[in-house]
N, C-alpha and C. Protein backbone atom coordinates (compact mmCIF):
# COMPACT_ATOMS: atom_id res chain seq x y z
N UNK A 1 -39.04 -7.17 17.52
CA UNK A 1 -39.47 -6.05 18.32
C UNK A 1 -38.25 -5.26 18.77
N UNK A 2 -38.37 -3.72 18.59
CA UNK A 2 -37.40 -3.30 19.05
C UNK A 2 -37.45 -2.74 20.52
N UNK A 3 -36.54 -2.88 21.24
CA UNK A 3 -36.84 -2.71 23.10
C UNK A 3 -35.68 -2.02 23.46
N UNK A 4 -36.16 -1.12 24.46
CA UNK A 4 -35.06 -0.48 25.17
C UNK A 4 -34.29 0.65 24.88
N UNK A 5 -32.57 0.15 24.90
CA UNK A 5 -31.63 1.56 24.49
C UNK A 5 -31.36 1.49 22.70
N UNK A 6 -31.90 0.28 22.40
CA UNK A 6 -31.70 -0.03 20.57
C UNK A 6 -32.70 0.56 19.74
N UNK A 7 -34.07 0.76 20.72
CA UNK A 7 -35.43 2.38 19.78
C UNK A 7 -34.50 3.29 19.38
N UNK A 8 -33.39 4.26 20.37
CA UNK A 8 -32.91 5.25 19.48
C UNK A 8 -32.59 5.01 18.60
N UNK A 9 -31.44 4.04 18.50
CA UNK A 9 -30.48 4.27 17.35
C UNK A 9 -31.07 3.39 16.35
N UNK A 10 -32.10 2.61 16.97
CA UNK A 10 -33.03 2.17 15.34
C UNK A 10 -33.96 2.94 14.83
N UNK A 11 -34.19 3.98 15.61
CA UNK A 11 -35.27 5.37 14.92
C UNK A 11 -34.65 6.15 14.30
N UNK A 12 -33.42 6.58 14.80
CA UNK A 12 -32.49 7.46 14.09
C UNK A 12 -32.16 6.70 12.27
N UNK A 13 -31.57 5.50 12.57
CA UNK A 13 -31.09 4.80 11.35
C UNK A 13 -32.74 4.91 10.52
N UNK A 14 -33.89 4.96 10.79
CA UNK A 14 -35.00 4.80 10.16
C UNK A 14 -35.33 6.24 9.46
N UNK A 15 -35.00 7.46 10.53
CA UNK A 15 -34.79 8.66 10.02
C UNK A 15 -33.80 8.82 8.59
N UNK A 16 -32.61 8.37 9.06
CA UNK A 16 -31.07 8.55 7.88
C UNK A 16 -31.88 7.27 6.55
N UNK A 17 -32.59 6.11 7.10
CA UNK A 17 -33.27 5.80 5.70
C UNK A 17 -33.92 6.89 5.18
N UNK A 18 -34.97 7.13 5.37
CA UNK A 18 -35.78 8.52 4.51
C UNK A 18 -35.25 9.37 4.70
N UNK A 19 -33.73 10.02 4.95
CA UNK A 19 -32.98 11.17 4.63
C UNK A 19 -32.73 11.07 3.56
N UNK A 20 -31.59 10.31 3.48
CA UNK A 20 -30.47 9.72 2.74
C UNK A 20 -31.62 9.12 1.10
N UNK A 21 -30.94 10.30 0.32
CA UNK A 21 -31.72 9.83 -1.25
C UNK A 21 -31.27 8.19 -1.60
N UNK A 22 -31.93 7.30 -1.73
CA UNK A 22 -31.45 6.15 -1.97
C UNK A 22 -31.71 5.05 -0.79
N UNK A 23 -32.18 5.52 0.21
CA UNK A 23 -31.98 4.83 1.77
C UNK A 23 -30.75 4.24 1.92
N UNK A 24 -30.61 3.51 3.16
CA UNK A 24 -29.61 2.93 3.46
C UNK A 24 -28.67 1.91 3.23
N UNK A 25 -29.84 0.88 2.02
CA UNK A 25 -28.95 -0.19 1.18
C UNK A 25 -28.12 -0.60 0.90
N UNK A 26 -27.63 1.30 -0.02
CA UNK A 26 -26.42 1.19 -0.66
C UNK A 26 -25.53 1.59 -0.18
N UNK A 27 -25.81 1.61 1.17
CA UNK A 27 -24.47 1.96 2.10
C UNK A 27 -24.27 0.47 3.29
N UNK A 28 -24.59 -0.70 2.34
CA UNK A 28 -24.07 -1.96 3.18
C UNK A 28 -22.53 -2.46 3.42
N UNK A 29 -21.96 -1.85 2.31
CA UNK A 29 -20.34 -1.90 2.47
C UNK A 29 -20.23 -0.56 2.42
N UNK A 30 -19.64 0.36 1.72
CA UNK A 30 -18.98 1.50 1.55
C UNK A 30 -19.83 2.48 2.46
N UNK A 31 -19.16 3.10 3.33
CA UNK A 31 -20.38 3.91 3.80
C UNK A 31 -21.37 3.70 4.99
N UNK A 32 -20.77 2.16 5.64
CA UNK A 32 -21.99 1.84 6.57
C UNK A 32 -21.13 2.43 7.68
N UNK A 33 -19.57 2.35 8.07
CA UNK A 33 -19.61 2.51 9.07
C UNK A 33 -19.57 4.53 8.95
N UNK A 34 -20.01 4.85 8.31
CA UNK A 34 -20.30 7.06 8.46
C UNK A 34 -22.20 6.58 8.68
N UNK A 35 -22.77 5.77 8.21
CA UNK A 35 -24.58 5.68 8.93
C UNK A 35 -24.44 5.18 10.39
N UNK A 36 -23.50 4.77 10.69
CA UNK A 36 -23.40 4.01 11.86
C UNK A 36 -22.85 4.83 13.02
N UNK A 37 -21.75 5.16 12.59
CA UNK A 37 -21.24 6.07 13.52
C UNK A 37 -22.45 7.71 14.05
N UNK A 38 -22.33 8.05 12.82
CA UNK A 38 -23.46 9.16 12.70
C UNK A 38 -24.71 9.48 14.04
N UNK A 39 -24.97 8.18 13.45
CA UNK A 39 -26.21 7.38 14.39
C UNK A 39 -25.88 7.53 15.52
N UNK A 40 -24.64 7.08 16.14
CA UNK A 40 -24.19 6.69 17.43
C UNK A 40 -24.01 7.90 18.47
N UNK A 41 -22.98 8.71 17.36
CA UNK A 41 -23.04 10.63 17.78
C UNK A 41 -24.25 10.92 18.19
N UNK A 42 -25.51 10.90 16.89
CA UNK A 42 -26.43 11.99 17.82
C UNK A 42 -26.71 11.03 19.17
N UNK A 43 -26.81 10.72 19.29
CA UNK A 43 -27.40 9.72 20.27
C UNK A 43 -26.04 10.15 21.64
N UNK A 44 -25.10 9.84 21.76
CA UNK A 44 -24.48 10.59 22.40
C UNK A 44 -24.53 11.70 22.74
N UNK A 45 -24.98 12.90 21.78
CA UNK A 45 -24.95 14.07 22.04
C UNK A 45 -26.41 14.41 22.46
N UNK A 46 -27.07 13.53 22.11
CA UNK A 46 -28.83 14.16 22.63
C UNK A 46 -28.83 13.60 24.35
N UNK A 47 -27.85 12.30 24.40
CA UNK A 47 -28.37 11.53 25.77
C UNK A 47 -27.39 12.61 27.07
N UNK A 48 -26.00 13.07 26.37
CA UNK A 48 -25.24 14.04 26.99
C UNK A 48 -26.10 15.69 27.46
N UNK A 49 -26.40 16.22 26.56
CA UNK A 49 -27.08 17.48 26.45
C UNK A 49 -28.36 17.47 26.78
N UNK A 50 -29.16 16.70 26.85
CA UNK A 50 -31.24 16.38 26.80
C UNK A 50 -30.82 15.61 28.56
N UNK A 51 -29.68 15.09 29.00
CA UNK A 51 -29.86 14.15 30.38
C UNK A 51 -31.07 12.91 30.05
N UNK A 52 -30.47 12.63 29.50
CA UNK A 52 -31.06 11.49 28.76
C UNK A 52 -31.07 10.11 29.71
N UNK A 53 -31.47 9.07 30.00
CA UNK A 53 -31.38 7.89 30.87
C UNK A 53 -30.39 7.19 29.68
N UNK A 54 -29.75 5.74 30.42
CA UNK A 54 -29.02 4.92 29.73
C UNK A 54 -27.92 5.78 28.24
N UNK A 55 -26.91 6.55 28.63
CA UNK A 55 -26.38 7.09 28.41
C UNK A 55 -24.76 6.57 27.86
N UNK A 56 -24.43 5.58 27.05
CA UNK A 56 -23.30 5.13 27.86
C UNK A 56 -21.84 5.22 26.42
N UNK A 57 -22.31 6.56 26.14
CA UNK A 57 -20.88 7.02 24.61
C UNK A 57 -20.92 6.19 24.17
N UNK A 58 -21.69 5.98 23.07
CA UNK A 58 -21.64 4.64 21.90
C UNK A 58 -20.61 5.08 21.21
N UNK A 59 -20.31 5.91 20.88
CA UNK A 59 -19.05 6.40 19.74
C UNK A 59 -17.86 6.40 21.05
N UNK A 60 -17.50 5.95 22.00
CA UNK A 60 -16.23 6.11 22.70
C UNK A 60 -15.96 4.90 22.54
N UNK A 61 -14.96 4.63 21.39
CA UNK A 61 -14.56 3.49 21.53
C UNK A 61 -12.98 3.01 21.26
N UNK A 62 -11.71 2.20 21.72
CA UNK A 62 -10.80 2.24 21.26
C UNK A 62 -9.74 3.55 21.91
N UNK A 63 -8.28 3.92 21.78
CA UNK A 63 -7.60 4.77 22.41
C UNK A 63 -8.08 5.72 22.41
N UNK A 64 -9.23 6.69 21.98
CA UNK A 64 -9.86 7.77 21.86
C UNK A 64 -10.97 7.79 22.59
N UNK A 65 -11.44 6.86 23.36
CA UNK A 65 -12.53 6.71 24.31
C UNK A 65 -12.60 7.79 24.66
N UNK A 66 -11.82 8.37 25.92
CA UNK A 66 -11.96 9.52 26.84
C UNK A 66 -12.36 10.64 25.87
N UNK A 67 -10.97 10.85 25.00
CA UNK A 67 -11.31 11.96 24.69
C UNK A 67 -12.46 12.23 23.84
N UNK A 68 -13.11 11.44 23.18
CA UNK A 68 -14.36 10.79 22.06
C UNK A 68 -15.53 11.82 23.28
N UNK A 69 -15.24 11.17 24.95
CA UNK A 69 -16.41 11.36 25.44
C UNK A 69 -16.71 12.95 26.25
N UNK A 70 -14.81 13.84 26.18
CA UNK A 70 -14.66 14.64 26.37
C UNK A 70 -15.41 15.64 25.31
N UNK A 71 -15.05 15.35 24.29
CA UNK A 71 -15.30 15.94 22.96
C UNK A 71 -17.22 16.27 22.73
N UNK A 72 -17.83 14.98 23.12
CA UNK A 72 -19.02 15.03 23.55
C UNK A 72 -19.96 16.02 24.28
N UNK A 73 -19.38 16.32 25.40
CA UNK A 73 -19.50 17.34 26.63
C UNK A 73 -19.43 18.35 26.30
N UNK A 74 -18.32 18.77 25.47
CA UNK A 74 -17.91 19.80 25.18
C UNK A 74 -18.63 20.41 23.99
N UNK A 75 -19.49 20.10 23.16
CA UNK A 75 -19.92 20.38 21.62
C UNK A 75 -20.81 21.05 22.41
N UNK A 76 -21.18 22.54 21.30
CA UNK A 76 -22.04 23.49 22.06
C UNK A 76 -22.29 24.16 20.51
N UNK A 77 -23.23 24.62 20.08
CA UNK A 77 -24.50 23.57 20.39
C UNK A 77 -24.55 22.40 20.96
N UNK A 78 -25.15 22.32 21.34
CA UNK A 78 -26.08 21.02 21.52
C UNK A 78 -26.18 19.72 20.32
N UNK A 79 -26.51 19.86 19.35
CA UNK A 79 -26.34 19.69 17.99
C UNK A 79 -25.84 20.21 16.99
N UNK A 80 -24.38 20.43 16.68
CA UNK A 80 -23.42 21.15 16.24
C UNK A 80 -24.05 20.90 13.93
N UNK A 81 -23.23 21.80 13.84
CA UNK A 81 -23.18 21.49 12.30
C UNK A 81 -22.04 20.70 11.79
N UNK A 82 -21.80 19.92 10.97
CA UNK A 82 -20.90 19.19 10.67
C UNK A 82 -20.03 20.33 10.24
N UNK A 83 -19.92 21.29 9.44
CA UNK A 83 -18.68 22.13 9.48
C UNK A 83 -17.96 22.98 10.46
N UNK A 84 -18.80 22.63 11.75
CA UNK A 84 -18.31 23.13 12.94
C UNK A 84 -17.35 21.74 13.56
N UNK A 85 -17.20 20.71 13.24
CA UNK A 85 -17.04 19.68 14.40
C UNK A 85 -16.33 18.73 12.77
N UNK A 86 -16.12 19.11 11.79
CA UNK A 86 -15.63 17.90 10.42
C UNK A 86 -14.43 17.31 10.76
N UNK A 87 -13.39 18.14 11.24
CA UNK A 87 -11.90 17.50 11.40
C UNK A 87 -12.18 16.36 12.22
N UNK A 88 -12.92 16.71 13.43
CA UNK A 88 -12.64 15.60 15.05
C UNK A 88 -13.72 14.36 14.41
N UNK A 89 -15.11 14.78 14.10
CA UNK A 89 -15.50 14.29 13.02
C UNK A 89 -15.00 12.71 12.56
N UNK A 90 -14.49 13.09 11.70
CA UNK A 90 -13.66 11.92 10.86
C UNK A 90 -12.77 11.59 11.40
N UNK A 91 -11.80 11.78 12.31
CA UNK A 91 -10.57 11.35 13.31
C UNK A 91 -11.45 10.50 14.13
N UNK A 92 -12.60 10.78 14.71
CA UNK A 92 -13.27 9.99 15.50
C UNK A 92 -13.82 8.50 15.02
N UNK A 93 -14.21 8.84 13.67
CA UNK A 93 -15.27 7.80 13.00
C UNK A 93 -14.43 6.64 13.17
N UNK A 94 -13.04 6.86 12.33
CA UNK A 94 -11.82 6.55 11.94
C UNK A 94 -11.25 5.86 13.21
N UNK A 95 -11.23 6.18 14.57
CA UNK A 95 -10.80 5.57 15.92
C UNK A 95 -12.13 4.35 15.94
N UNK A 96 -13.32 4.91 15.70
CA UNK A 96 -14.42 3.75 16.17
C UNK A 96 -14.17 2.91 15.22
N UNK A 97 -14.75 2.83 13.98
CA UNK A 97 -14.12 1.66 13.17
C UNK A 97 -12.91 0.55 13.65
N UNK A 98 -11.80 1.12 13.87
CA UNK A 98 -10.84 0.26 14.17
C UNK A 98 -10.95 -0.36 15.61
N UNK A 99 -11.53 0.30 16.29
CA UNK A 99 -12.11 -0.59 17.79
C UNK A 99 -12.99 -1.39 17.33
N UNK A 100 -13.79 -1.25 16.71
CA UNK A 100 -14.85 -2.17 16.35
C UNK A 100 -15.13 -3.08 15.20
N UNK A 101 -14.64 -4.44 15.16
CA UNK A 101 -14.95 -5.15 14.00
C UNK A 101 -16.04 -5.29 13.28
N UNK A 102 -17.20 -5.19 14.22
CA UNK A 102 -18.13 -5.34 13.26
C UNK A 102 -18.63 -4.76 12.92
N UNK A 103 -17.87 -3.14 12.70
CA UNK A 103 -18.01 -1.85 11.94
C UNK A 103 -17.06 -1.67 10.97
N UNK A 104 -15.88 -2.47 10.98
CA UNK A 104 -14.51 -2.24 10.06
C UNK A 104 -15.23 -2.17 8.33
N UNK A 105 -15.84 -1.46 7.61
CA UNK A 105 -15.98 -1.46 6.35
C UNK A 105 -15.36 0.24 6.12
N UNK A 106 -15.56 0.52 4.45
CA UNK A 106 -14.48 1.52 3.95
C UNK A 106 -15.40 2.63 4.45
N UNK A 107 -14.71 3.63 4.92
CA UNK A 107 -15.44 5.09 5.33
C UNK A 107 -15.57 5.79 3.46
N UNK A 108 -16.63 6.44 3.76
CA UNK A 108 -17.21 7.51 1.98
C UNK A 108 -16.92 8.78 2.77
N UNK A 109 -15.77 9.01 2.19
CA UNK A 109 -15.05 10.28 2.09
C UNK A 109 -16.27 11.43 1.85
N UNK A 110 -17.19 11.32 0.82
CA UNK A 110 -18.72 11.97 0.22
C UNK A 110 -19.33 11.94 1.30
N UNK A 111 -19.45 11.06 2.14
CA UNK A 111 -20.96 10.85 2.75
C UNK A 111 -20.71 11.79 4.08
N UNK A 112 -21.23 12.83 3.94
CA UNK A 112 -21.01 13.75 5.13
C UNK A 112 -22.40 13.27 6.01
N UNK A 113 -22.36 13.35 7.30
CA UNK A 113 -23.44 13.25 8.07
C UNK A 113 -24.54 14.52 8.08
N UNK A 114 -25.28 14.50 7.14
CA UNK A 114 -26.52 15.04 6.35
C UNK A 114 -27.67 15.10 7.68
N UNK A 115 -27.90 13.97 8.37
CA UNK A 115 -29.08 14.12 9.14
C UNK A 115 -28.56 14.64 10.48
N UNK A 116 -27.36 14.68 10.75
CA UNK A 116 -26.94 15.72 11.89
C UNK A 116 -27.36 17.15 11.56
N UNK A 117 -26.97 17.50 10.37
CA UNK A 117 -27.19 19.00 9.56
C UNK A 117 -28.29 18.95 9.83
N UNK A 118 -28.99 18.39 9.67
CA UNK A 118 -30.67 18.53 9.92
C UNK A 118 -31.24 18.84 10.84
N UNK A 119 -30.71 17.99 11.56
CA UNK A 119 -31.07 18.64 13.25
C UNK A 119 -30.84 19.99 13.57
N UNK A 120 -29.21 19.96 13.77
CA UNK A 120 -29.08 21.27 13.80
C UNK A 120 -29.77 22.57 13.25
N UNK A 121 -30.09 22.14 12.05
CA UNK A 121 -30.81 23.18 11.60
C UNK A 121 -31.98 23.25 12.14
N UNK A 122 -33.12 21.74 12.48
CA UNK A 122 -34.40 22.32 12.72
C UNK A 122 -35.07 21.95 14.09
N UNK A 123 -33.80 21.51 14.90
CA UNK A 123 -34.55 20.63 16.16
C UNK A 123 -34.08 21.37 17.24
N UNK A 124 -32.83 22.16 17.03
CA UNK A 124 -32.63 22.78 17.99
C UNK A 124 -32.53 24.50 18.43
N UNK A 125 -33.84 25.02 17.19
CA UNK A 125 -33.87 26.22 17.13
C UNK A 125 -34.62 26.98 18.15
C-alpha cells in the first residue's frame, strides 16, 4: 500500500512509466538516477509553488542543498521547461547522486526529463 508523502512520487514515477516509450525497466541501471531525480524536482517544485503540505526538497541533497532549494523558489514558471533550467538541471542531478548511495547509478546524457516538458506544457497553462 502506498501511504502518505511516497503517493506523489509513486504517482509521478507511474506517470514517467506511461510517458517514457519503453516504461521504466530499462532505466534500472543507466538512467535511473535522471527517473529519480526528475521525480523528486517536480515534486519539489509543485510542493514549493501549489503550498503543498509535507514539503521537505527531496532533490536538496549533499553541498548543493541550499542552493538546490534556493534554485527551487526561484524557478518561474512554476513548472519550467527543461531548456529553460538544462545547465542547473544536470549540475544538480549530478550533486544528488553523489549524496545519495542508493541513487549512485550512471546518469543518460539522452534521457532529458520528458515528463517535466509535459507539464509545462499542459498543466500549467
Amino acid at each position: 500500500m502506498i501511504e502518505g508523502r511516497s503517493f506523489r512520487e509513486e504517482f509521478i514515477h507511474f506517470f514517467q512509466h506511461h510517458y517514457y516509450p519503453g516504461g521504466l525497466s530499462q532505466y534500472s541501471n543507466k538512467g535511473r538516477i535522471n527517473i529519480e531525480f526528475e521525480a523528486k524536482l517536480i515534486q519539489d517544485i509543485l510542493c514549493f509553488h501549489f503550498s503543498l503540505d509535507l514539503c521537505s526538497k527531496l532533490g536538496a541533497q549533499g553541498d548543493k542543498a541550499g542552493e538546490y532549494a534556493r534554485w527551487v523558489e526561484d524557478l518561474n514558471p512554476a513548472l519550467p521547461s527543461y531548456e529553460g533550467i538544462k545547465e542547473k538541471y544536470w549540475m544538480y542531478m549530478e550533486n544528488f547522486r553523489k549524496a545519495m548511495p542508493v541513487y549512485d547509478y550512471p546518469i543518460d546524457k539522452d534521457l532529458k526529463p520528458e515528463v517535466l516538458n509535459f507539464l509545462n506544457r499542459h498543466a500549467c497553462k
